[in-house]
C-alpha atoms as a PDB file:
ATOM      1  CA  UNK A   1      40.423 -17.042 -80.102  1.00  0.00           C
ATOM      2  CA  UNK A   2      39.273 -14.830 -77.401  1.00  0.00           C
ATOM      3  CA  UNK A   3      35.673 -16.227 -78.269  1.00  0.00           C
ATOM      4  CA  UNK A   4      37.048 -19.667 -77.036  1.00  0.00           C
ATOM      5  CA  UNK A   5      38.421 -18.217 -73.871  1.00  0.00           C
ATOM      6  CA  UNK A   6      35.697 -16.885 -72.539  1.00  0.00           C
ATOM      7  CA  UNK A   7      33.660 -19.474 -73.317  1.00  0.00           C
ATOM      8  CA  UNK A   8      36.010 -22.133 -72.008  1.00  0.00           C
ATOM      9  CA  UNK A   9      37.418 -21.159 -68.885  1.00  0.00           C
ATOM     10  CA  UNK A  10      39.497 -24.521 -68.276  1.00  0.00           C
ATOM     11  CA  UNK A  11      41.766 -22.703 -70.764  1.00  0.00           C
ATOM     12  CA  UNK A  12      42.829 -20.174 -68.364  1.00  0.00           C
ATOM     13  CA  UNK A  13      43.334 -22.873 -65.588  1.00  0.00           C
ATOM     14  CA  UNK A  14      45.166 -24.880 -67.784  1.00  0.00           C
ATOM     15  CA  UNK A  15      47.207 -21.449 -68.759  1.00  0.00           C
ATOM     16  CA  UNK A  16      47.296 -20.276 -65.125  1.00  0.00           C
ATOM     17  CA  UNK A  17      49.013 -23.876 -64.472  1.00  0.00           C
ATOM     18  CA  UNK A  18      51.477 -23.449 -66.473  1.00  0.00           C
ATOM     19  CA  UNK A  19      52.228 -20.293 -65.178  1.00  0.00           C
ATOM     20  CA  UNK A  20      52.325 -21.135 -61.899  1.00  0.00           C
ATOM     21  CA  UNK A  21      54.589 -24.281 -62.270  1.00  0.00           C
ATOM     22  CA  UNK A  22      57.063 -22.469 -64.068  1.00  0.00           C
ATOM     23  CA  UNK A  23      57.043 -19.932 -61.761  1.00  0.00           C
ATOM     24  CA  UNK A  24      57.677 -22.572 -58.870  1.00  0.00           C
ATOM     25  CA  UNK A  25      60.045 -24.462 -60.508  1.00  0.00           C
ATOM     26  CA  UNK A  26      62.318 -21.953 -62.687  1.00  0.00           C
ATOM     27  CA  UNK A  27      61.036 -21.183 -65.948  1.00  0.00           C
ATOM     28  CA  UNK A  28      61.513 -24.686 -68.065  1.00  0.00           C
ATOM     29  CA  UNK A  29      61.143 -24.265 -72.025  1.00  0.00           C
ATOM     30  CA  UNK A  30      60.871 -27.197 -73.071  1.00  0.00           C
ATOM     31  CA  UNK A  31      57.847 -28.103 -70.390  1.00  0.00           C
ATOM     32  CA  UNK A  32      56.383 -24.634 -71.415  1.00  0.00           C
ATOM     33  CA  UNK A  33      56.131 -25.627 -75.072  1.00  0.00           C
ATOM     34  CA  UNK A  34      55.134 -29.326 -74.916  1.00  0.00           C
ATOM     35  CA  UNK A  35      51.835 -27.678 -72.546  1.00  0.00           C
ATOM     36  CA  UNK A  36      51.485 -24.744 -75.292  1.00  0.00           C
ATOM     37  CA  UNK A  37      51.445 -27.232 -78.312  1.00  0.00           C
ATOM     38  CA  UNK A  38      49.012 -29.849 -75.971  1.00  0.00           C
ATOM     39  CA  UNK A  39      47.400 -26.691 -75.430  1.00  0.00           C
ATOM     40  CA  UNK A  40      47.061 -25.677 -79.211  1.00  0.00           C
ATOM     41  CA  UNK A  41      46.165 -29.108 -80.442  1.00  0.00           C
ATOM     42  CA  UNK A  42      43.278 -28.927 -78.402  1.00  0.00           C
ATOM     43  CA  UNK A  43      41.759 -25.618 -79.442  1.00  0.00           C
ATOM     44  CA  UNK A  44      42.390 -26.553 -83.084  1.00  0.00           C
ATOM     45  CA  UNK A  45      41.308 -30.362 -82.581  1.00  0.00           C
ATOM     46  CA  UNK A  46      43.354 -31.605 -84.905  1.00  0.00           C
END
């Protein structure tokens, strides 16, 4: 996993995103793990 991060650094955008929007707009758990699984999915390629 931390292979793939530093490799792939639109990962920690994408993460940093998520972050950030939370952080704007009050944390929101179900947007946090719909992005996480979309998130997942992608590293995994299933």
């Amino acid at each position: 996993m931390k292979e793939y991060i530093l490799k792939n650094k639109k990962f920690l955008v994408i993460l940093a995103g998520i972050i950030a929007l939370n952080y704007y707009y009050g944390f929101d758990a179900k947007f946090t793990i719909i992005n996480l699984l979309w998130i997942f999915i992608n590293i995994v390629k299933i």
